[in-house]
Protein backbone atom coordinates (compact mmCIF):
# COMPACT_ATOMS: atom_id res chain seq x y z
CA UNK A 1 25.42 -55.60 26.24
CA UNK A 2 22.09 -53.96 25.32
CA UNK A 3 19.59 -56.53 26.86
CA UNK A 4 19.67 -58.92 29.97
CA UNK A 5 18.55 -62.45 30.05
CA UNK A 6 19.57 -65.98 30.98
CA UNK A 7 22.27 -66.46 28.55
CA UNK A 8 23.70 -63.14 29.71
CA UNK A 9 23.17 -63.58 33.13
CA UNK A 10 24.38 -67.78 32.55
CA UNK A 11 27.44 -65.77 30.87
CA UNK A 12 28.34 -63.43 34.00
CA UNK A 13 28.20 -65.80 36.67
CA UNK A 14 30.04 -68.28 35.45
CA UNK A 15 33.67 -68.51 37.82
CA UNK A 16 36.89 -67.11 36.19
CA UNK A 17 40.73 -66.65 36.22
CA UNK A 18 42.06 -64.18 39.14
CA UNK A 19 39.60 -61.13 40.63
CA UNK A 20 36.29 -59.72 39.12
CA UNK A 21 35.47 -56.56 40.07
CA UNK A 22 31.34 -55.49 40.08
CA UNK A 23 30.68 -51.84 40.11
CA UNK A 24 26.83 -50.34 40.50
CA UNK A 25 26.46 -47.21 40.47
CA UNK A 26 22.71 -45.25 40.10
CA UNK A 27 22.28 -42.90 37.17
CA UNK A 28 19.43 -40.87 35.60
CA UNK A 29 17.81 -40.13 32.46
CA UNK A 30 17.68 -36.16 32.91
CA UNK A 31 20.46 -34.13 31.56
CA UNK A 32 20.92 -32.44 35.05
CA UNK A 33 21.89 -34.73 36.66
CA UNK A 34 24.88 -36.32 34.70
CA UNK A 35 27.13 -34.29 35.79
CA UNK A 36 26.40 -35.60 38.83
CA UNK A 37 26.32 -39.61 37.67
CA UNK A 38 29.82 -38.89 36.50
CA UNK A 39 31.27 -37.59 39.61
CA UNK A 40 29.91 -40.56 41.44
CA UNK A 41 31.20 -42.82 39.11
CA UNK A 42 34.79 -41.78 39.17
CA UNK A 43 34.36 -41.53 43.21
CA UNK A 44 33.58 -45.24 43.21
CA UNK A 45 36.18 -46.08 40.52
CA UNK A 46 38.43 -44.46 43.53
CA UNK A 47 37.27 -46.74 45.72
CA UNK A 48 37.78 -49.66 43.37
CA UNK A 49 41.32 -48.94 43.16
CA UNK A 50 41.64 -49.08 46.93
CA UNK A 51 39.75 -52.76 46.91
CA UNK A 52 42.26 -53.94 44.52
CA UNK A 53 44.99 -52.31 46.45
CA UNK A 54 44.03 -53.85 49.31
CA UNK A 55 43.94 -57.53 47.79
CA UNK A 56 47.20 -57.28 46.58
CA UNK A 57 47.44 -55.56 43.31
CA UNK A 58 50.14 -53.20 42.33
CA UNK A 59 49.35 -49.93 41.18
CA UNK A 60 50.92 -50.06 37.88
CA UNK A 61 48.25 -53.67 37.65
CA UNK A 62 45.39 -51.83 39.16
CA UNK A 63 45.46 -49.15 36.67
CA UNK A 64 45.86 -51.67 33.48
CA UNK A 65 42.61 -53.82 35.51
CA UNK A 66 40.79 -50.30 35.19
CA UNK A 67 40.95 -48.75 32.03
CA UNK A 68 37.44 -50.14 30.99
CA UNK A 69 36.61 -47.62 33.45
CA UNK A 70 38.28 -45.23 33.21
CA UNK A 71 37.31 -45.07 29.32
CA UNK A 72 33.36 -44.90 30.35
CA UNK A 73 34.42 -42.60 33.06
CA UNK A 74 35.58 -39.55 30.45
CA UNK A 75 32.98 -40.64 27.51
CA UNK A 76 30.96 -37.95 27.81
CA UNK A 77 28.40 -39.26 25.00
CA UNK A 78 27.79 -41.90 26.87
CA UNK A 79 26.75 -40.65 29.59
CA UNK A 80 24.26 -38.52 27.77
CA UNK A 81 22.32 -41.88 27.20
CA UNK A 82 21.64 -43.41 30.29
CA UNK A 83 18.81 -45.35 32.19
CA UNK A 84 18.51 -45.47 35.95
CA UNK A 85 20.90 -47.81 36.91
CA UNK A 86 24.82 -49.06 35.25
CA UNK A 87 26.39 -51.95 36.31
CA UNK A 88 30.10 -52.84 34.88
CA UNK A 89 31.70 -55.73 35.04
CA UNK A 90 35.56 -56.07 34.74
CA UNK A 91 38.42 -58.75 34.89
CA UNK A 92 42.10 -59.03 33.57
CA UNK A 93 40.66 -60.31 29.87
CA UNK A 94 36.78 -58.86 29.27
CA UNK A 95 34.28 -56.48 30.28
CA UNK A 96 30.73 -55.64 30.27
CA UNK A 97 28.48 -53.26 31.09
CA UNK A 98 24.67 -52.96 31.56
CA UNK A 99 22.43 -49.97 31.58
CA UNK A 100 19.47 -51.05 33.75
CA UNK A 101 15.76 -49.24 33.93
CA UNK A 102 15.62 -49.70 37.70
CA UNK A 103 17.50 -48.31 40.22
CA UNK A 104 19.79 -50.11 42.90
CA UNK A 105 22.44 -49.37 45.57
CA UNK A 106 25.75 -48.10 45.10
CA UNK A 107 28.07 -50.47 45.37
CA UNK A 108 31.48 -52.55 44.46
CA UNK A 109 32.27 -56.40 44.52
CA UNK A 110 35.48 -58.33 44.54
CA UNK A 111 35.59 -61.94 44.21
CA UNK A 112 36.04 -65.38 42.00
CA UNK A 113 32.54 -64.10 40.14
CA UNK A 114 30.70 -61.20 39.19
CA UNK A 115 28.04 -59.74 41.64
CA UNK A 116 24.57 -60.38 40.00
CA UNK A 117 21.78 -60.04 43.32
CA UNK A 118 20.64 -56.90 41.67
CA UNK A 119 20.46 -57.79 38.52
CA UNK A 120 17.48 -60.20 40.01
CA UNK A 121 14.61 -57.50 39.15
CA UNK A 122 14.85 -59.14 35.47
CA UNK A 123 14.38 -62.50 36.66
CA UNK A 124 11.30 -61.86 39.38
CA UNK A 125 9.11 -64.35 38.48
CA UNK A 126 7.67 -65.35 35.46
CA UNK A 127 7.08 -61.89 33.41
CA UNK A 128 7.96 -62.82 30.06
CA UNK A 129 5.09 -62.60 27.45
CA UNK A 130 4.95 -61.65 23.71
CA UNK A 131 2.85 -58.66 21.59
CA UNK A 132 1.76 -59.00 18.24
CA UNK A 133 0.99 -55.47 16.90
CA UNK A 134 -1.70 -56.22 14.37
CA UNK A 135 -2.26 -54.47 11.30
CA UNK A 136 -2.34 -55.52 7.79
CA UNK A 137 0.02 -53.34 6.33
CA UNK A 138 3.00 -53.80 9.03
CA UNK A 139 2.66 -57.05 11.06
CA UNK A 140 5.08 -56.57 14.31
CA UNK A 141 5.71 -59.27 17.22
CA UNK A 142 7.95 -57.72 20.43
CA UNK A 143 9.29 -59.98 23.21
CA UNK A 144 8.86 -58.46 26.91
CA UNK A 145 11.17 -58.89 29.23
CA UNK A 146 10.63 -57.82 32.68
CA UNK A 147 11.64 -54.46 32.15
CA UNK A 148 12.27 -54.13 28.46
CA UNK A 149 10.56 -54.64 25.15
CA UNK A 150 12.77 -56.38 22.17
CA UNK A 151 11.52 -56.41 18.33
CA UNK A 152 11.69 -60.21 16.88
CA UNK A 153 13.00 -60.70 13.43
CA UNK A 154 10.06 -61.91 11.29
CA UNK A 155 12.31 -62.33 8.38
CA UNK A 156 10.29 -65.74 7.34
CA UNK A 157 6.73 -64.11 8.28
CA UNK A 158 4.51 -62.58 5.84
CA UNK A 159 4.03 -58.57 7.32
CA UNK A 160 1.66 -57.32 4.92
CA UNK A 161 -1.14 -58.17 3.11
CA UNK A 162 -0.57 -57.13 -0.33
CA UNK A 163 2.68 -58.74 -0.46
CA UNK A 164 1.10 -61.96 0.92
CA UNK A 165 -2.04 -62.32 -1.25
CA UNK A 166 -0.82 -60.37 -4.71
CA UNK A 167 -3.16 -57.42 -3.25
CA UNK A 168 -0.94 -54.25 -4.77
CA UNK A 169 -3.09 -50.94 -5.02
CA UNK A 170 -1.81 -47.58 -4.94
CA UNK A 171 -0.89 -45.94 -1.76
CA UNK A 172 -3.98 -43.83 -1.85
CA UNK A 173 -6.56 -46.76 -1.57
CA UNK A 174 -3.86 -48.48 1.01
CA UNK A 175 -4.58 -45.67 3.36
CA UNK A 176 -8.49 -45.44 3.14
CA UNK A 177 -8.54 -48.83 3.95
CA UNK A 178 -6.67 -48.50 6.92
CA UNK A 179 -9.07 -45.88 8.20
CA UNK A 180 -11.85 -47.43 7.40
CA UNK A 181 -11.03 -50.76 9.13
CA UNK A 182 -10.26 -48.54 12.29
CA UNK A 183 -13.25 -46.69 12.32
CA UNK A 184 -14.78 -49.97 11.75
CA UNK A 185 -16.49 -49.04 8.67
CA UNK A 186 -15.89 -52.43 6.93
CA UNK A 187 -18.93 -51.82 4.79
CA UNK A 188 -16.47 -49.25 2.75
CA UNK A 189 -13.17 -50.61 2.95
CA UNK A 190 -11.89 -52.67 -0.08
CA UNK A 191 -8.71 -53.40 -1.96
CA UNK A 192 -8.04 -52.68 -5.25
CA UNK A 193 -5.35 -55.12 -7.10
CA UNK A 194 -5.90 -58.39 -8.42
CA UNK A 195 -9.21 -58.29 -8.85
CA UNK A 196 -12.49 -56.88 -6.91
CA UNK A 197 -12.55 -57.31 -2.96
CA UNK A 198 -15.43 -54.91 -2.43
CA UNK A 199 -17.70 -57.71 -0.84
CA UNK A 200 -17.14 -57.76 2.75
CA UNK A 201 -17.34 -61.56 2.80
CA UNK A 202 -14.32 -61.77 0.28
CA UNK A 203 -12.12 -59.32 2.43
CA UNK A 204 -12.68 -60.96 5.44
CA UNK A 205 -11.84 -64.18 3.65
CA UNK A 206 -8.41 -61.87 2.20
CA UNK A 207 -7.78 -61.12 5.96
CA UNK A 208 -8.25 -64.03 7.26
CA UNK A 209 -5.80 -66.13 4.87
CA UNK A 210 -3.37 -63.30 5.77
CA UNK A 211 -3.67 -64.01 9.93
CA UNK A 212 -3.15 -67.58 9.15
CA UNK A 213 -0.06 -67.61 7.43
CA UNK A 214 1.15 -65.09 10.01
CA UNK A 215 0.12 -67.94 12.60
CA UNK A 216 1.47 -70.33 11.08
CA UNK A 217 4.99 -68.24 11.40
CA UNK A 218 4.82 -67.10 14.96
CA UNK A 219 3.69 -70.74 16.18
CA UNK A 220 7.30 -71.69 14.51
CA UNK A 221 8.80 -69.18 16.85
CA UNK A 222 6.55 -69.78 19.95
CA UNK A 223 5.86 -73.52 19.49
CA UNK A 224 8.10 -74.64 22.30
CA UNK A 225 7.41 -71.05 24.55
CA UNK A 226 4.90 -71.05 27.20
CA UNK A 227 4.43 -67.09 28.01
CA UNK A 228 1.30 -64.87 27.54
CA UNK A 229 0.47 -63.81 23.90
CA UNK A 230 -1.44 -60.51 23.91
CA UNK A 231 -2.32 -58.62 20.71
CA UNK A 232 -2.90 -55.32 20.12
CA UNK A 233 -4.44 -53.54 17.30
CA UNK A 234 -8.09 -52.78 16.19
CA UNK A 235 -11.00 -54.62 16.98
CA UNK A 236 -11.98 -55.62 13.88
CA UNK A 237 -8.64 -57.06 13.00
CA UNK A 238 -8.17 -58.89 16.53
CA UNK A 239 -11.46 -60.58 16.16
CA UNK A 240 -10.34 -62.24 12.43
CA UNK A 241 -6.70 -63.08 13.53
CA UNK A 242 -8.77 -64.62 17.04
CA UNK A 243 -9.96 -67.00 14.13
CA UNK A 244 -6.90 -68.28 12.87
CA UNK A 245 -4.79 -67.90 15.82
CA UNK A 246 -3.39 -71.57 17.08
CA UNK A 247 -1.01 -70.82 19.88
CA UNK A 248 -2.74 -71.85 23.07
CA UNK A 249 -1.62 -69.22 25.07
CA UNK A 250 -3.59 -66.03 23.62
CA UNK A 251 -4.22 -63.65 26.18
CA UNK A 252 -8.58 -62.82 26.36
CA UNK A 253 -7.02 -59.18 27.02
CA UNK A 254 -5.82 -57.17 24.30
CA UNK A 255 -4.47 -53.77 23.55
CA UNK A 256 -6.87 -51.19 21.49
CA UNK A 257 -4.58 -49.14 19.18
CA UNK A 258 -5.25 -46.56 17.14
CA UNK A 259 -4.36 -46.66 13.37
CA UNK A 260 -0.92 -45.77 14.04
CA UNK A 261 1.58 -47.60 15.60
CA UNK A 262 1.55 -46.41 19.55
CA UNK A 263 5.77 -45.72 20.74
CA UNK A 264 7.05 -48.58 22.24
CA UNK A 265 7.35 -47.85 25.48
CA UNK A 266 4.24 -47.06 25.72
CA UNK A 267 3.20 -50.94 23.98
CA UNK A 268 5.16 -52.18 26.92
CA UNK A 269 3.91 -50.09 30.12
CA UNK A 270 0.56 -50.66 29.05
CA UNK A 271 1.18 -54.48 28.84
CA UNK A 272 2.86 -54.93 32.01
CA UNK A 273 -0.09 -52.87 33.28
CA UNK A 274 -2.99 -55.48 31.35
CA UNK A 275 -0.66 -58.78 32.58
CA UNK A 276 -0.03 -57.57 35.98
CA UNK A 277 -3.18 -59.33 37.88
CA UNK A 278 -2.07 -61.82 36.29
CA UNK A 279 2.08 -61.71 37.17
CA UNK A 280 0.36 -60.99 40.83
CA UNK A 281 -1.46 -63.70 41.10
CA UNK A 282 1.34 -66.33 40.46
CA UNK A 283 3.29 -65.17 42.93
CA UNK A 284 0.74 -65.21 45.38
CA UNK A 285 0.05 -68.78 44.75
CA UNK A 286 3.60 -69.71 44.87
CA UNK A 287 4.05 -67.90 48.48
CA UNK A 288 0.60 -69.88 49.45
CA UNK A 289 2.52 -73.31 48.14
CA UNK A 290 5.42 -72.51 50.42
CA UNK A 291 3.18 -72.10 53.38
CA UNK A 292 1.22 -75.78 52.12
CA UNK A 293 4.60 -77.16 52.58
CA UNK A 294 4.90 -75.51 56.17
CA UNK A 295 5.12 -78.95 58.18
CA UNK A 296 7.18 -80.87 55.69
CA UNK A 297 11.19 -80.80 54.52
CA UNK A 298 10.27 -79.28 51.30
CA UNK A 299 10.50 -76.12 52.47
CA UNK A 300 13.21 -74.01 54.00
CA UNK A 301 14.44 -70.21 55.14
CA UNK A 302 17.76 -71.60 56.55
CA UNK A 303 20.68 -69.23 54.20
CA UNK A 304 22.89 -72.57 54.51
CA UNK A 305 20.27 -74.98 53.92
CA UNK A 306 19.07 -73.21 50.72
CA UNK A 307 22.82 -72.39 49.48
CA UNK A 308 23.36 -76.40 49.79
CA UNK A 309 20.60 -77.63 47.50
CA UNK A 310 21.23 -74.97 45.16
CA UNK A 311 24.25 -76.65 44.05
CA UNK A 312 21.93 -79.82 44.22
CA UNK A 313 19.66 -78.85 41.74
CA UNK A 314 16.62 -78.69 44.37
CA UNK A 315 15.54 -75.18 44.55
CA UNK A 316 11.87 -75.05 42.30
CA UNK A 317 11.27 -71.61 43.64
CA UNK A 318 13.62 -68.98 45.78
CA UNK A 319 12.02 -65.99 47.57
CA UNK A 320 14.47 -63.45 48.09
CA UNK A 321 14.77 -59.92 49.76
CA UNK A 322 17.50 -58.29 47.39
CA UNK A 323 18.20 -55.32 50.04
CA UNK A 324 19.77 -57.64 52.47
CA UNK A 325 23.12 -59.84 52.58
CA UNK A 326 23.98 -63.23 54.28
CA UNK A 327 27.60 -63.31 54.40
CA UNK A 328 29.78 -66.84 54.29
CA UNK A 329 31.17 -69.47 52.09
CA UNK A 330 30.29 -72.70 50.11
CA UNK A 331 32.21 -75.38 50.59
CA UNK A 332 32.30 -77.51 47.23
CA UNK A 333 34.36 -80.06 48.44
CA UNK A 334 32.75 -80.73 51.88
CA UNK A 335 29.21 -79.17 50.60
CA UNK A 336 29.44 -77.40 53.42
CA UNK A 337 28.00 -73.69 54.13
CA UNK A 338 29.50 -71.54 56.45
CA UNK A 339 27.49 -68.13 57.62
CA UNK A 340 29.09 -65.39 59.39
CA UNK A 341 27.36 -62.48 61.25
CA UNK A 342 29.43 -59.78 59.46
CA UNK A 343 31.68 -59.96 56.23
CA UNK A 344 34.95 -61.50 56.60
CA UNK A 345 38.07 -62.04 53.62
CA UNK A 346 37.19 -64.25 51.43
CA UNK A 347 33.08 -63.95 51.72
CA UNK A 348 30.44 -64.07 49.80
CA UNK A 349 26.83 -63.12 49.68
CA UNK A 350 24.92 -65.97 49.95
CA UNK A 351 21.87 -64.44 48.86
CA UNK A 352 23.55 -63.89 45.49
CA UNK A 353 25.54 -67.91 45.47
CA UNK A 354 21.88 -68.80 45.82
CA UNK A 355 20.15 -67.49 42.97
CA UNK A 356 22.69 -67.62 40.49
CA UNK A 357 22.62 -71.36 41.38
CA UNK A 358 18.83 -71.42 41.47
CA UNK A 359 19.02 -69.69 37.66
CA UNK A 360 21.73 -72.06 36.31
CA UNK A 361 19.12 -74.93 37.24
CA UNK A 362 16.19 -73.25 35.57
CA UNK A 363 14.24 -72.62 39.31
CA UNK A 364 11.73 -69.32 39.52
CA UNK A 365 13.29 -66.54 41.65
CA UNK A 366 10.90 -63.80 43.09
CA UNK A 367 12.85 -60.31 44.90
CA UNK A 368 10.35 -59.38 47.68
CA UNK A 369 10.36 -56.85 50.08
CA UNK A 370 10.69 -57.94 53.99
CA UNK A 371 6.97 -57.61 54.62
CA UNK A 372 6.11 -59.86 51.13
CA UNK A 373 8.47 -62.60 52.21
CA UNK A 374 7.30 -65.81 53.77
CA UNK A 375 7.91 -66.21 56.88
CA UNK A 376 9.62 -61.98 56.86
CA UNK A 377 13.05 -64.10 56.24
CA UNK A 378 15.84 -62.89 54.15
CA UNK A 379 15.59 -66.07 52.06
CA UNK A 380 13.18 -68.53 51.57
CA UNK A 381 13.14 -71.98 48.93
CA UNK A 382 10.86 -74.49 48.11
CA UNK A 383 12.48 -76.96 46.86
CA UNK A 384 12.14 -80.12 44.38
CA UNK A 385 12.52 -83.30 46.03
């Protein structure tokens, strides 16, 4: 799997036949240091095949259970091409693996269900939002994700403007018009095709057309979406496509490019960077809700408490501190939660039961450290009713 989301994440939590076996291990970008990923790897695969041991498996079992990882373990390719965190995910029948941009602790998980606390990074919050890379010869729309940048499909969009209008010139003119619009010089720039469009009236008007049918397709993708729409591209073009733009959640901030296309990653740093007051302030105002609640029942930082009305579809909002665990059980039948000081058999984390249930219902999930959490608990819910 190449990108996490909810239907991944709605995918990996879900309960299956016999053990699943979560493995995180760190890793790095830099080429010095996979030598050193790999070792670490195959230490903890060691240690995996002692957990399984120890719940029963044979060895000959144990070793079939594996081979997922062992096969990562000796491909050397792919550990040339890693980010700064891998998760794997095994049972009997399937496995998956993830290579994360953030980094987590080293660590490996036997139960009913796959381990997913620190995949919650991805999920902290609210931090989806869109970029439309403007520019008349190569229209581009990206999804963020909290900690990745996706390209959408635009097969039914209109992505240039000679194609669009029946504006063909030769690649020449294409490319002094390009320049001119981003030095701003629209007194020059013109098209050459069908027709005159040296008047600066009639090439606005040419541009203008252009941003609307390319409105007109992205509100068909974002029509039902709520997330922050930021552009990025020249000023001259951002202030036309402001014109025909129709989605009501346009971002006032935008991204100045130059002529050509920025990389990626930096689109997507410099984003997060423009959207963070914003990302910042919603949480804030969801911790100050929690403390509005502080006298009533709608409100709790009680581990068994919150694991309960996560399987009753209460939880609007979970605060959670993904560097510690709350050990115990769920019982479905009773709806009973049991918490235990340290791990025992048959445990699980009840930070993690929490938010996968909190996810499954569609509640907001923020990770926070200690000091960010309200009331410095481990957990923390407001809930629906």
């Amino acid at each position: 799997m190449d990108i996490l989301n909810n239907e991944v994440l709605t995918m990996l939590i879900k309960e299956r036949k016999g053990p699943c076996l979560s493995i995180y291990t760190p890793t790095h970008r830099e080429w010095n240091e996979i030598n050193q990923d790999m070792i670490r790897f195959k230490n903890q695969i060691k240690a995996a095949e002692r957990t399984l041991s120890d719940s029963g498996m044979n060895a000959s079992d144990t070793e079939e259970f594996l081979q997922p990882a062992y096969r990562l373990a000796e491909d050397r390719e792919f550990w040339n091409h890693q980010r700064e965190g891998l998760a794997l995910f095994i049972t009997r029948d399937e496995s998956y693996y993830l290579q994360l941009p953030f980094h987590f602790r080293e660590e490996i998980y036997l139960n009913k269900r796959f381990y997913t606390k620190h995949l919650l990074p991805v999920f902290n919050g609210d931090r989806d939002f869109f970029i439309l890379s403007l520019d008349v010869h190569n229209i581009r729309l990206f999804r963020g994700y909290h900690y990745q940048l996706r390209e959408i499909n635009l097969e039914n969009i209109p992505v240039n403007i000679e194609e669009a209008l029946g504006l063909y010139g030769d690649a020449e003119k294409k490319m002094q018009y390009r320049a001119e619009i981003s030095a701003g010089n629209t007194q020059k720039a013109s098209f050459h095709g069908h027709g005159s469009r040296n008047d600066a009236t009639m090439r606005k008007r040419d541009i203008l057309r252009f941003f609307e049918m390319v409105n007109n397709g992205i509100m068909n993708i974002l029509h039902q979406v709520k997330s922050h729409h930021v552009i990025a591209g020249v000023d001259y073009e951002i202030n036309i496509y402001r014109e025909a733009n129709k989605y009501p959640y346009l971002s006032d901030e935008y991204l100045k490019l130059d002529a050509d296309f920025t990389s990626e990653d930096e689109l997507f740093e410099r984003t997060n960077k423009l959207l963070d007051p914003h990302f910042n302030s919603a949480t804030e105002k969801d911790i100050a809700r929690y403390y509005d609640f502080k006298s009533s029942d709608k409100i709790s930082n009680n581990p068994a408490d919150i694991v309960k009305a996560g399987y009753e579809n209460r939880i609007a909002i979970l605060f959670v501190d993904p560097d510690e665990d709350v050990w115990g059980s769920f019982d479905i039948e009773n709806y009973n939660t049991i918490v235990h000081n340290h791990k025992e058999t048959g445990d699980e984390d009840l930070i993690d039961l929490a938010s996968t249930q909190t996810l499954q219902h569609n509640g907001k999930i923020y990770t926070l450290g200690r000091d960010k959490m309200p009331d410095y608990s481990t957990i923390a819910a407001i809930y629906r009713f």
